[in-house]
Protein backbone atom coordinates (compact mmCIF):
# COMPACT_ATOMS: atom_id res chain seq x y z
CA UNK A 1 45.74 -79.52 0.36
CA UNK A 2 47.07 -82.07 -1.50
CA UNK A 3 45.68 -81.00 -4.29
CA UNK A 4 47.14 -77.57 -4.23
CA UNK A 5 50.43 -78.85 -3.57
CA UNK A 6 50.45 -81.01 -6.69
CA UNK A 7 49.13 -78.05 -9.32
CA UNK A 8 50.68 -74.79 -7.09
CA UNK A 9 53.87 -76.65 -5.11
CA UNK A 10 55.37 -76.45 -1.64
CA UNK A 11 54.49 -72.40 -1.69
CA UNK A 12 51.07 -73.63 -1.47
CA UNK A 13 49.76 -72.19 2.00
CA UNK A 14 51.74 -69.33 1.27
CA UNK A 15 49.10 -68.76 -1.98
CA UNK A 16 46.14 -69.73 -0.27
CA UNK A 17 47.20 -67.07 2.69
CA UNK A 18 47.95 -64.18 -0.08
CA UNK A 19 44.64 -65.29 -1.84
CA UNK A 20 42.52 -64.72 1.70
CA UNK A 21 44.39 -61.68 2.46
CA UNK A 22 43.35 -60.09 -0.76
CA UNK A 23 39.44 -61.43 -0.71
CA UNK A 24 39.60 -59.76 3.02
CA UNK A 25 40.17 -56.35 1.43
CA UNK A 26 38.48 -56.56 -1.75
CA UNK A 27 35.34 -57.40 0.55
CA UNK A 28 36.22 -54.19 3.14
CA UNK A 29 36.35 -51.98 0.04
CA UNK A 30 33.02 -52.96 -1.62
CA UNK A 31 31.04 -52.59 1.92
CA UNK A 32 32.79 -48.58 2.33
CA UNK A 33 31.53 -48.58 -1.40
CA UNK A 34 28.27 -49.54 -0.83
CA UNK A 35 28.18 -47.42 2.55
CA UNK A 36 28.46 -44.37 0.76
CA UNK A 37 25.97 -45.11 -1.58
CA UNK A 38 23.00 -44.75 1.07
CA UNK A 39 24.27 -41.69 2.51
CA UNK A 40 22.18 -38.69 2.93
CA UNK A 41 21.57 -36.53 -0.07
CA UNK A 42 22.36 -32.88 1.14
CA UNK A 43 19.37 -30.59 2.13
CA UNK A 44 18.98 -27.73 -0.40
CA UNK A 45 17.64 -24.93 1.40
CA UNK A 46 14.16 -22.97 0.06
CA UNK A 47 14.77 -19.61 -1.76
CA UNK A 48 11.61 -18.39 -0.63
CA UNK A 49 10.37 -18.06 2.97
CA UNK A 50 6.44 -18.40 3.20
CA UNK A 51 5.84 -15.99 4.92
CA UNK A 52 8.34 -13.04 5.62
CA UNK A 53 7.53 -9.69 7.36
CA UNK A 54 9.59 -7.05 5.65
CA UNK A 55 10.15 -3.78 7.72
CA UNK A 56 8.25 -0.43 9.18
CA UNK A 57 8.79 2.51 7.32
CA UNK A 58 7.98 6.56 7.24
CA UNK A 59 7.65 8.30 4.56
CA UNK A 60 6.89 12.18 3.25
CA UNK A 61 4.25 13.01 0.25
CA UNK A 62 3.32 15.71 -1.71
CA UNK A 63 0.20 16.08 -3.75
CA UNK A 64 -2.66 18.01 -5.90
CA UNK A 65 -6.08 17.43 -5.65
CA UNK A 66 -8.77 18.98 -8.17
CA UNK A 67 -11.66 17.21 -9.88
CA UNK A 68 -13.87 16.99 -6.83
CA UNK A 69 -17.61 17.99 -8.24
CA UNK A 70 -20.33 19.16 -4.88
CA UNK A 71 -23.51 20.86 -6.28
CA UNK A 72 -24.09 23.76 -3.77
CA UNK A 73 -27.92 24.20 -3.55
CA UNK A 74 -28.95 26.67 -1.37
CA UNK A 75 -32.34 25.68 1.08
CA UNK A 76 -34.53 28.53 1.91
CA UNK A 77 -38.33 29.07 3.03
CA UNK A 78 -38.75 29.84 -0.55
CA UNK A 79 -37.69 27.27 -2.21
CA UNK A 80 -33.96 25.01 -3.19
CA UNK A 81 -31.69 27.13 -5.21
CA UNK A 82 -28.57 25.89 -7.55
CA UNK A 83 -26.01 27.77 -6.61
CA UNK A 84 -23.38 26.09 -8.67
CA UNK A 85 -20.55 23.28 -8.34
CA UNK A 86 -17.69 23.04 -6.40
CA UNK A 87 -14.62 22.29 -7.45
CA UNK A 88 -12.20 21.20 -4.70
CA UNK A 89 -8.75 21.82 -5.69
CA UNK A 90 -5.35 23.21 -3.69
CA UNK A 91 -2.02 21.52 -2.71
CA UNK A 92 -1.48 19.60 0.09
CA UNK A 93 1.38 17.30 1.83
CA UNK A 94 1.48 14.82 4.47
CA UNK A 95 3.39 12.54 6.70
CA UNK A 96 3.06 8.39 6.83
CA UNK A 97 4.37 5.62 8.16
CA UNK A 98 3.15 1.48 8.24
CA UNK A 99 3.99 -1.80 8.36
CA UNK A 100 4.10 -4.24 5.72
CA UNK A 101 4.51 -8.06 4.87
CA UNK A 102 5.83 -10.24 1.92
CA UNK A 103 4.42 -13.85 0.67
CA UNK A 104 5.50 -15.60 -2.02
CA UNK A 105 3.43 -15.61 -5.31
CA UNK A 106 3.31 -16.99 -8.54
CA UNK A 107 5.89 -16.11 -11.58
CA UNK A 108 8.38 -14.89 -9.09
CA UNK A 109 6.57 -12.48 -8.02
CA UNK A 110 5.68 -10.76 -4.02
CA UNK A 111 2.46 -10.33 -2.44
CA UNK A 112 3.18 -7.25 -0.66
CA UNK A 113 0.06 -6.26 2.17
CA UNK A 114 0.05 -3.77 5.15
CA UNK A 115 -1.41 -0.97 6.88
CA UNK A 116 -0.73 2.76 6.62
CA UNK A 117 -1.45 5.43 8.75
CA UNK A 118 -1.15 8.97 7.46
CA UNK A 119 -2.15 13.11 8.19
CA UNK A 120 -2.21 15.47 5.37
CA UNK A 121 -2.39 19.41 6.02
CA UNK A 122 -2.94 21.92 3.48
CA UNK A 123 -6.08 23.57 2.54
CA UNK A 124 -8.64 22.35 -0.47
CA UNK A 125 -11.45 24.57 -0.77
CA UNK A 126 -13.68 26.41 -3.91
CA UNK A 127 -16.47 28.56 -3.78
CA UNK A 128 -19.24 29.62 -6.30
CA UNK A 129 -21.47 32.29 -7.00
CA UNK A 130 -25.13 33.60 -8.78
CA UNK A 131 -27.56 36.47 -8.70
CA UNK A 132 -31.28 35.10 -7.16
CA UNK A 133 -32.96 38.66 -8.04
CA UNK A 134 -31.35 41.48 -6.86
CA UNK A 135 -28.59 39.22 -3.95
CA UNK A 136 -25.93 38.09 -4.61
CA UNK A 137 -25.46 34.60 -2.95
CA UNK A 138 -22.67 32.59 -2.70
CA UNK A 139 -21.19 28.88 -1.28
CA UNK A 140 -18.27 27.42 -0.33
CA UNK A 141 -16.40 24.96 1.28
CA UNK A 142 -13.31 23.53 2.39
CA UNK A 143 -11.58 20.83 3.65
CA UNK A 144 -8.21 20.44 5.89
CA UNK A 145 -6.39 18.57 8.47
CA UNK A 146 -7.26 15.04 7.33
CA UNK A 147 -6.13 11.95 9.22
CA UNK A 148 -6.55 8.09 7.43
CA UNK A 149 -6.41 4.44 7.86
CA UNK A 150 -5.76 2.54 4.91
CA UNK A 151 -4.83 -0.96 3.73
CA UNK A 152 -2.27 -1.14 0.73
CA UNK A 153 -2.14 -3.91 -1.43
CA UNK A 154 0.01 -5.42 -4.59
CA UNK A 155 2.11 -7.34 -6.50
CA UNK A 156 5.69 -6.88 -7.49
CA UNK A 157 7.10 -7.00 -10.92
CA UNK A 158 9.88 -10.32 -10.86
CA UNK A 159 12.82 -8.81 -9.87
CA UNK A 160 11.28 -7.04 -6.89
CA UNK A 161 12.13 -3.41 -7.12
CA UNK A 162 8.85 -1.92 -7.96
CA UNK A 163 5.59 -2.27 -6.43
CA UNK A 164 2.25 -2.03 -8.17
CA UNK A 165 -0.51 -1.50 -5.67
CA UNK A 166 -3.68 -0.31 -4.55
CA UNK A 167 -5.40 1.12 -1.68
CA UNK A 168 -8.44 1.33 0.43
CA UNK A 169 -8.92 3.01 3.40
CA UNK A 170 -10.71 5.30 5.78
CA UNK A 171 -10.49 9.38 6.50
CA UNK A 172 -11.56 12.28 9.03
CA UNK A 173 -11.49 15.83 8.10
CA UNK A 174 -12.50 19.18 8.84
CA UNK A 175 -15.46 20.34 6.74
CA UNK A 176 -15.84 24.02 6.25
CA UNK A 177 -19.17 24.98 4.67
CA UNK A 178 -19.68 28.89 3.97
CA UNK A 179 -22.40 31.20 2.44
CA UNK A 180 -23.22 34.69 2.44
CA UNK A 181 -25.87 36.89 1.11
CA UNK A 182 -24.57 40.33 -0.17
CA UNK A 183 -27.51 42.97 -1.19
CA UNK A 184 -25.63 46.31 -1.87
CA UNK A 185 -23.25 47.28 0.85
CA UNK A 186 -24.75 44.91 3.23
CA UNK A 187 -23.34 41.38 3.47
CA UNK A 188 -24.52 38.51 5.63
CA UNK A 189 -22.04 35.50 5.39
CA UNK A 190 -22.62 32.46 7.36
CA UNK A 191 -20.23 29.34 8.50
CA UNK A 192 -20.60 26.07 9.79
CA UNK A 193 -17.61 23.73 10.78
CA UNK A 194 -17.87 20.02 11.39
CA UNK A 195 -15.84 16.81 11.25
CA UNK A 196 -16.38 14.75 8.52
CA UNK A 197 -15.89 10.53 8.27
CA UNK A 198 -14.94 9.77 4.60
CA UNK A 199 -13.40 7.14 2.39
CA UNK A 200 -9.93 6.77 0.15
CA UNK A 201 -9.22 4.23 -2.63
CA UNK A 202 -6.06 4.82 -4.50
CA UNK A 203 -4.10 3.04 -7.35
CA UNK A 204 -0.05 3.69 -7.60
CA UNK A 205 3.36 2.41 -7.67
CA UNK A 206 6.48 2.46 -5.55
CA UNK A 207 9.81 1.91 -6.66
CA UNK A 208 13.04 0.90 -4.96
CA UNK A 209 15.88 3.16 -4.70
CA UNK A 210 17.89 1.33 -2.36
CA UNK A 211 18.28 -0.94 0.49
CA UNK A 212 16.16 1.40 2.56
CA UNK A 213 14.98 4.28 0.29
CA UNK A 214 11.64 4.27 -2.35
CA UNK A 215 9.63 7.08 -4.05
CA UNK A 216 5.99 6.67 -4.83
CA UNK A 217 3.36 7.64 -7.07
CA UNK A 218 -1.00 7.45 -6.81
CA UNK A 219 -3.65 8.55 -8.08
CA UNK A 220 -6.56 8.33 -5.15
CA UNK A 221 -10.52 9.50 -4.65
CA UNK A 222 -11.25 10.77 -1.59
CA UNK A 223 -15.23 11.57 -0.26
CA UNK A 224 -16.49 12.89 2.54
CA UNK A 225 -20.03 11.84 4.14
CA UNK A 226 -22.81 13.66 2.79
CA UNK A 227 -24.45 15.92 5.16
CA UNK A 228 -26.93 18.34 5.77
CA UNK A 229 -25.60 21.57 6.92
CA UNK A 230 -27.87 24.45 8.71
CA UNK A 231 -26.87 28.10 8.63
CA UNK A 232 -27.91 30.62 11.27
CA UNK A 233 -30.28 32.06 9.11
CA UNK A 234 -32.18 28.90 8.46
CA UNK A 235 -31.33 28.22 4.97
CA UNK A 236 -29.18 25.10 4.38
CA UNK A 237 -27.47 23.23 1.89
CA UNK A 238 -26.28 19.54 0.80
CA UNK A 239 -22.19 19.18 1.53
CA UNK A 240 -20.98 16.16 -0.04
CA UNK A 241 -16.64 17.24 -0.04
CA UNK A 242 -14.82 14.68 -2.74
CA UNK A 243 -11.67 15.19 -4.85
CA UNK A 244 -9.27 13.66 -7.04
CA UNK A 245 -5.64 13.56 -6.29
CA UNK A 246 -1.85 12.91 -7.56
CA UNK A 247 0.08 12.30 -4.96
CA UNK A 248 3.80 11.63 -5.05
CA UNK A 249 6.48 10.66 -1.90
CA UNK A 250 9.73 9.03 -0.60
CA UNK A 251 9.65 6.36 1.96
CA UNK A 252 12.72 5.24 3.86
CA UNK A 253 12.31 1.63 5.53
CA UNK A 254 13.66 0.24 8.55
């Protein structure tokens, strides 16, 4: 103290008071300091969910089928003969509806999986014709009323508004299989109906309108089992019912 007196004076204590005051303060600011230093960083949150389930939807189609080749061979106790090829063709429209999911994929891109359900009425039918001698014999056949199952698959383009998938899936329809033998005047025709089990596969794209509204496009193969068919008269034939569609349709999601 004596010390400070000689260099500082009589004001000494009141120095050395200022001096501790300030040190106090100095020290009070550097601990806040280093207090917010170690604070939390904020949590960003993900722009992607991993897995997100997007919505049910229904949706209306329209479509054209042709392309479908069935050799009609006609069985009798004299032999197997060609009667010619079938050509399914005919338009035809149906009513869908599904559910669908979303995961994330790579390049910005969406997974996009789900399951459809669908019926499609209209008819699709052809028939063919030859002479064998002196009769004049004919085949047919047609298909209608066909209910499916299918799984729909794809990837979206980056910014999300269209959808390119594909699609695999499972059908039932009514099989119509005709003949008739027509010598003169006198005609004999012949029918068998059955329901048929089948398969789809279809390639397409759907593309967002809205919030809630998209229109589609496919192209899809549909065949029917293969399966021997027996007339009254006791001749038979080979049915084999496939065809080739383009199928277009709006889809409104929920």
């Amino acid at each position: 103290m004596n010390i400070l007196t000689r260099y500082i004076g009589p004001n000494s204590r009141l120095v050395f008071s200022a001096v501790l005051v300030l040190s106090l303060i100095s020290s009070a600011t550097v601990a806040g300091n280093l207090e917010q230093g170690v604070s939390d960083p904020p949590v960003v949150s993900p722009t992607r969910i991993g897995s997100d389930v997007s919505a049910f939807y229904l949706g209306l189609s329209g479509a054209y089928a042709t392309g479908g080749t069935d050799r009609f061979g006609l069985t009798t106790p004299g032999g197997t003969f060609n009667i010619g090829e079938l050509d399914l063709s005919g338009g035809y429209g149906g009513i869908r509806g599904g559910w669908r999911g979303v995961l994330p994929a790579m390049g910005g891109r969406d997974y996009v999986y789900g399951f459809e359900l669908g019926y499609d009425f209209g008819t699709l039918d052809d028939d063919v014709m030859t002479e064998i001698g002196s009769v004049t014999v004919t085949g047919g056949s047609e298909v209608s009323d066909i209910l499916s199952v299918r799984f729909r698959n794809g990837l979206t383009n980056r910014s999300g508004t269209v959808l390119y998938f594909i699609t695999v899936g499972y059908v039932q329809g009514d099989v119509t299989t005709t003949s008739s033998l027509a010598s003169g005047a006198t005609v004999q025709p012949f029918e068998e109906n059955d329901t048929r089990n089948g398969f789809s596969a279809s390639i397409g794209a759907e593309h967002s309108l809205s919030e809630n509204w998209s229109i589609t496009g496919e192209y899809e193969y549909v065949q029917f089992d293969s399966r021997e068919v027996e007339f009254e008269n006791g001749f038979s034939t080979k049915s084999t019912p496939r065809y080739h569609g383009l199928r277009f349709g709006l889809n409104y999601t929920f």
